[in-house]
Protein backbone atom coordinates (compact mmCIF):
# COMPACT_ATOMS: atom_id res chain seq x y z
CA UNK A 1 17.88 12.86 -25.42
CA UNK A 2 15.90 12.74 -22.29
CA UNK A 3 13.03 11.25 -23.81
CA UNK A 4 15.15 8.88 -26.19
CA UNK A 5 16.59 7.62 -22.50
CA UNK A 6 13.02 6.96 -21.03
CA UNK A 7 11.45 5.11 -23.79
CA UNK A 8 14.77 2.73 -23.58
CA UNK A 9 14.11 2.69 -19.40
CA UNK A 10 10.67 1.64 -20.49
CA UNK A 11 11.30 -0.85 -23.01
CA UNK A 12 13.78 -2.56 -20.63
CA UNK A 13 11.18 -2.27 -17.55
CA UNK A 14 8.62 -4.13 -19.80
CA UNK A 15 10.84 -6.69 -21.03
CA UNK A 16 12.20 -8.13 -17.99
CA UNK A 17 7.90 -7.81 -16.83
CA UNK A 18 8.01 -10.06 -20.20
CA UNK A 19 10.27 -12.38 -19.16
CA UNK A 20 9.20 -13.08 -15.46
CA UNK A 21 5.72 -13.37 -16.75
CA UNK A 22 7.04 -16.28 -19.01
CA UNK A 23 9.24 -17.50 -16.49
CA UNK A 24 6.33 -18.21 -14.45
CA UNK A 25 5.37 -21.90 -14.26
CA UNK A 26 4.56 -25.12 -11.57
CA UNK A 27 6.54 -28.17 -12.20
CA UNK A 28 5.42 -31.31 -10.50
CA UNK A 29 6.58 -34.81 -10.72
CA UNK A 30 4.04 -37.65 -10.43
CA UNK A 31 4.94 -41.65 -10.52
CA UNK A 32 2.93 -44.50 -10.87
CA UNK A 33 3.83 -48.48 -10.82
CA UNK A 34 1.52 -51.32 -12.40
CA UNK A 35 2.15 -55.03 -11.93
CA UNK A 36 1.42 -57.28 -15.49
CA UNK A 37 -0.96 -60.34 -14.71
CA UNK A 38 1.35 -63.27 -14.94
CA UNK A 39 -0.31 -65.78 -17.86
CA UNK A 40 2.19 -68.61 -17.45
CA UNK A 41 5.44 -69.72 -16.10
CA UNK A 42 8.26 -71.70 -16.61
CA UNK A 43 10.29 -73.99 -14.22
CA UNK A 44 13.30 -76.26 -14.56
CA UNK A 45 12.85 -79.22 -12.37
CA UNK A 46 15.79 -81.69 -11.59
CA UNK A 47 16.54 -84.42 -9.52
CA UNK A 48 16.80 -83.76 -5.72
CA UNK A 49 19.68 -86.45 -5.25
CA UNK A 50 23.33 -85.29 -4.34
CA UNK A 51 26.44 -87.48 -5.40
CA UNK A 52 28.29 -87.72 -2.51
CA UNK A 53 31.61 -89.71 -3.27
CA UNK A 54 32.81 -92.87 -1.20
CA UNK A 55 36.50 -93.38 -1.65
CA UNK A 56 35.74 -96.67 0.02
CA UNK A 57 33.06 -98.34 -2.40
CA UNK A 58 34.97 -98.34 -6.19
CA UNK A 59 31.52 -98.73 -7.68
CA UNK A 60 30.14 -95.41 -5.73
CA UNK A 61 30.41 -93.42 -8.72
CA UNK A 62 28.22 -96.17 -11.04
CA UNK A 63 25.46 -96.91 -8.41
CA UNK A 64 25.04 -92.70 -7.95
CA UNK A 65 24.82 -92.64 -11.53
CA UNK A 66 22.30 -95.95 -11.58
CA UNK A 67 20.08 -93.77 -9.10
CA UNK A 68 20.11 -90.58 -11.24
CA UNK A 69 18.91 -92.40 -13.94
CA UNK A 70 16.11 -93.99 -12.15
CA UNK A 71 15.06 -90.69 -10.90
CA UNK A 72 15.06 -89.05 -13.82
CA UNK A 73 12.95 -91.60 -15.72
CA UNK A 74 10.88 -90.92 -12.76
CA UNK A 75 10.47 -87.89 -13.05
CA UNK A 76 10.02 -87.66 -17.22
CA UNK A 77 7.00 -90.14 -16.17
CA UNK A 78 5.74 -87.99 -13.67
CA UNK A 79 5.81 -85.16 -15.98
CA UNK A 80 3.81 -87.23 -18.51
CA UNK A 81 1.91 -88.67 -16.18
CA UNK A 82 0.40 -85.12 -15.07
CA UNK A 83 0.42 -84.04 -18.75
CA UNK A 84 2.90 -81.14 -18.48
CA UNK A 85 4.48 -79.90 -21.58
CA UNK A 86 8.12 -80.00 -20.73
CA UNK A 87 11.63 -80.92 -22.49
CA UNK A 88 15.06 -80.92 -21.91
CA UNK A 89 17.00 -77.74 -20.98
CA UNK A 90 19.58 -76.19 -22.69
CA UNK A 91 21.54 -77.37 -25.85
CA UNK A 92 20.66 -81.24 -26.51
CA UNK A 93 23.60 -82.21 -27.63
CA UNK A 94 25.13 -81.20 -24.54
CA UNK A 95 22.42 -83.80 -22.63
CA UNK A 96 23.45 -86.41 -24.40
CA UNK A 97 27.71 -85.85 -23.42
CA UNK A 98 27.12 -85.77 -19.76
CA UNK A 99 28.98 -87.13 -16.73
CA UNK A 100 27.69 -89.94 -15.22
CA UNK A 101 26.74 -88.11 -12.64
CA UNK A 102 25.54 -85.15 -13.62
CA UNK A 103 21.74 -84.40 -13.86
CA UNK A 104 19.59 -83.71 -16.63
CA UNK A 105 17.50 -80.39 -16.13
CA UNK A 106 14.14 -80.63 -17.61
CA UNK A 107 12.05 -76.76 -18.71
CA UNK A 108 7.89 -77.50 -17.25
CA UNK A 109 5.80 -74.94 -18.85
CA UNK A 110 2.46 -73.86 -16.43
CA UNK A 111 -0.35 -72.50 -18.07
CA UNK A 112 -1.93 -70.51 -15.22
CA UNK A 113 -1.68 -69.87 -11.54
CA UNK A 114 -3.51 -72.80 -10.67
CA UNK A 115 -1.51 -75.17 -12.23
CA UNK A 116 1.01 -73.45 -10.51
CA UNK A 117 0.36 -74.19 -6.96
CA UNK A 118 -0.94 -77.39 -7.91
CA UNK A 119 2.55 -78.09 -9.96
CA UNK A 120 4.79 -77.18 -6.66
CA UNK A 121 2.84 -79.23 -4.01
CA UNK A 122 3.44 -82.16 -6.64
CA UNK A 123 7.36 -81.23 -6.73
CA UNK A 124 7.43 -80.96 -3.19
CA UNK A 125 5.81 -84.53 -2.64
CA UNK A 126 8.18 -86.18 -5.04
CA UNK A 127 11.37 -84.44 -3.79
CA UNK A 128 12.15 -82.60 -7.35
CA UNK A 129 14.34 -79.67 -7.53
CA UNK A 130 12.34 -76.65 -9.17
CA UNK A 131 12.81 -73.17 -9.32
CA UNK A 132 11.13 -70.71 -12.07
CA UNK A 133 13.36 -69.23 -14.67
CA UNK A 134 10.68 -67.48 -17.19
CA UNK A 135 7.01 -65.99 -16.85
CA UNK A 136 5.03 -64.62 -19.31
CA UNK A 137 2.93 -61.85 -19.12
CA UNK A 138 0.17 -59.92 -20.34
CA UNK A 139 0.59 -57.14 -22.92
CA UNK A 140 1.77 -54.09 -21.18
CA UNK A 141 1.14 -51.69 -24.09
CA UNK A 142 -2.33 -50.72 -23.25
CA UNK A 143 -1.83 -50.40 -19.26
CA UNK A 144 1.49 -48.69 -19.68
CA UNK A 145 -0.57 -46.38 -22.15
CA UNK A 146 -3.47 -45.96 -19.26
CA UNK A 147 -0.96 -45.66 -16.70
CA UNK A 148 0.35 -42.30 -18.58
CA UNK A 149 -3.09 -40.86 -18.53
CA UNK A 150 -3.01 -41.36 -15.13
CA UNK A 151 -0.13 -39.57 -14.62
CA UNK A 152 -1.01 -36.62 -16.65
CA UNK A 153 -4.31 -36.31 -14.38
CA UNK A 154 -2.54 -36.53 -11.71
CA UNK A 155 0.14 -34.01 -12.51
CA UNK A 156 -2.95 -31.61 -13.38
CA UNK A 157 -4.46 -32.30 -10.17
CA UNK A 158 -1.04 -31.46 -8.00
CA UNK A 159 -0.24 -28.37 -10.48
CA UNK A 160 -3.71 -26.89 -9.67
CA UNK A 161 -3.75 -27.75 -5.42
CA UNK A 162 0.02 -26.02 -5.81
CA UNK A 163 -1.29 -23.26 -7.75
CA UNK A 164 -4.22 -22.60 -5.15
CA UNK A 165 -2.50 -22.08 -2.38
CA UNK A 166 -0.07 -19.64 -4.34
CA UNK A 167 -2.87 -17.45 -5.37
CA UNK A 168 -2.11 -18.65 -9.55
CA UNK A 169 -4.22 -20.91 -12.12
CA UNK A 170 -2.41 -23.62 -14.20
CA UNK A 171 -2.52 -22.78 -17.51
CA UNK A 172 -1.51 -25.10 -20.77
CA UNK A 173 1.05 -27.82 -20.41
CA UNK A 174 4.72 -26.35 -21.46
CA UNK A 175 6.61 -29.02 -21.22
CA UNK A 176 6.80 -33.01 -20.15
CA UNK A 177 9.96 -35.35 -19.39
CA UNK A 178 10.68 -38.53 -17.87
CA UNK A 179 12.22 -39.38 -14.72
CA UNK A 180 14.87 -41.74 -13.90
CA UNK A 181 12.84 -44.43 -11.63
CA UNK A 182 13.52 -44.38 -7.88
CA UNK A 183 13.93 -48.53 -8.13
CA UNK A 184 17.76 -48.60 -7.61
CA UNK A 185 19.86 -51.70 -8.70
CA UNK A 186 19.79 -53.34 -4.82
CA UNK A 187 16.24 -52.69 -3.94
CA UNK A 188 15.29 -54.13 -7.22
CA UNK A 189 17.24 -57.29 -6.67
CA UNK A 190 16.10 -57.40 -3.13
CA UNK A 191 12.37 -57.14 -5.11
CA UNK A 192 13.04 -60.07 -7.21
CA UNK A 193 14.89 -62.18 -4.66
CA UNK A 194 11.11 -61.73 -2.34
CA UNK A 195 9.24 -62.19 -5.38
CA UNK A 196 11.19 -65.30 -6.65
CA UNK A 197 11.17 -66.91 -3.32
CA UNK A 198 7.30 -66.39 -3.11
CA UNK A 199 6.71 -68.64 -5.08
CA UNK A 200 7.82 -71.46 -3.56
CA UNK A 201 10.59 -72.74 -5.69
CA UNK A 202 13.74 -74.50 -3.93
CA UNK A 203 16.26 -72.50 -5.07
CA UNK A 204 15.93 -69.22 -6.90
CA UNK A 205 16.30 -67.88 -10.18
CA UNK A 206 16.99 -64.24 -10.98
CA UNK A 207 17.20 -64.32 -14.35
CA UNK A 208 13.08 -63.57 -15.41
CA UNK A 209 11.31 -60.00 -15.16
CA UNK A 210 8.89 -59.48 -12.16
CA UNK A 211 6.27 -57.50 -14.54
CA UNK A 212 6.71 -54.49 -12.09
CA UNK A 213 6.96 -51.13 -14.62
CA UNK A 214 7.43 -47.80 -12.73
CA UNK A 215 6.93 -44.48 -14.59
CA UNK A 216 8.13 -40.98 -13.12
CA UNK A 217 7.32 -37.87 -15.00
CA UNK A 218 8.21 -34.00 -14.88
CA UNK A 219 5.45 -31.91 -16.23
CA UNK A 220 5.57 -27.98 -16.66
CA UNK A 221 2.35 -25.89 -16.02
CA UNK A 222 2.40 -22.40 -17.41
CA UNK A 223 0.28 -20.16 -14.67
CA UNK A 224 -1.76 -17.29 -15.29
């Protein structure tokens, strides 16, 4: 009986040895944030005139409408002039059924950043509304997949400072998760509002993507 109750002792003694051994681990979370290389952009350009009504002069409404027109034909020539691909925004049969005095918006598409500043110090000049409502950017498959590698170095390289100053070596990789990013909802419109505005439209958009990708990971070390 006596020995029946000491090989249980010892069976329980080993497992829970067992079971802190393989309880044993360093978990460290590493982030990283890459910014795409913007390859062109988009902006909607628009008269700069406001229709201002004058109860006093019956024909205010016609002549505002008179200069609109003007200003727009101005600007389509400008546009051509320059040798900007551009066209009308939004639905075109909704162009053709405006007010008199409402303005026609027209999409610019710039092929590289410098046609960009080149395209806003010819906006500003001319007194044309713009603001950018699309970029495009460069494929983010292979950087997001170099950005992970990264991370997994990095991770390896925390585990193991960790490890040294607790007197343990990082074994294998148990486990790896993803973490929620730290960007919350405010800071990331406060981002885009600052990155909108920085380039130099006059008014702002926040309708496009800034390119900015943030990664957060959790990865498990096993430790020996």
């Amino acid at each position: 009986m006596k020995n029946n109750l000491a090989l249980i002792l010892t069976l329980i003694i080993c497992g829970i040895y067992n079971i802190s051994a393989q309880d044993r681990f360093i978990e460290v979370m590493v982030k990283d944030t890459i910014s795409l290389k913007p390859i062109s952009y988009e902006y909607q350009v628009s008269s700069g005139l406001k229709f201002e009504y004058d109860y006093d002069n019956p024909n205010s409404k016609k002549e505002f409408s008179d200069k609109i027109r003007q200003s727009e034909e101005k600007i389509v020539s400008l546009l051509e002039k320059w040798g900007y691909q551009f066209r009308l925004s939004g639905n075109p049969e909704v162009n053709v059924t405006l007010e008199p005095t409402d303005k026609r918006n027209y999409i610019v598409r710039i092929k590289d950043s410098v046609q960009k500043e080149e395209f806003k110090t010819r906006m500003k000049k001319e007194d044309i509304n713009f603001y950018m409502t699309d970029i495009t950017y460069e494929d983010k498959e292979p950087m997001i997949k170099e950005m992970y590698s990264k991370l997994i170095k990095k991770s390896k390289e925390k585990a193991e400072l960790i490890a040294e100053l607790s007197n343990m070596k990082v074994g294998e990789i148990v486990q790896i998760s993803e973490s929620k990013s730290e960007f919350s909802l405010i800071s990331s419109f406060i981002e885009n509002f600052a990155y909108s505005r920085s380039y130099g439209g006059s008014s702002t958009s926040f309708t496009f993507n800034p390119g900015i990708y943030e990664k957060s990971i959790l990865v498990k070390y096993s430790t020996d």
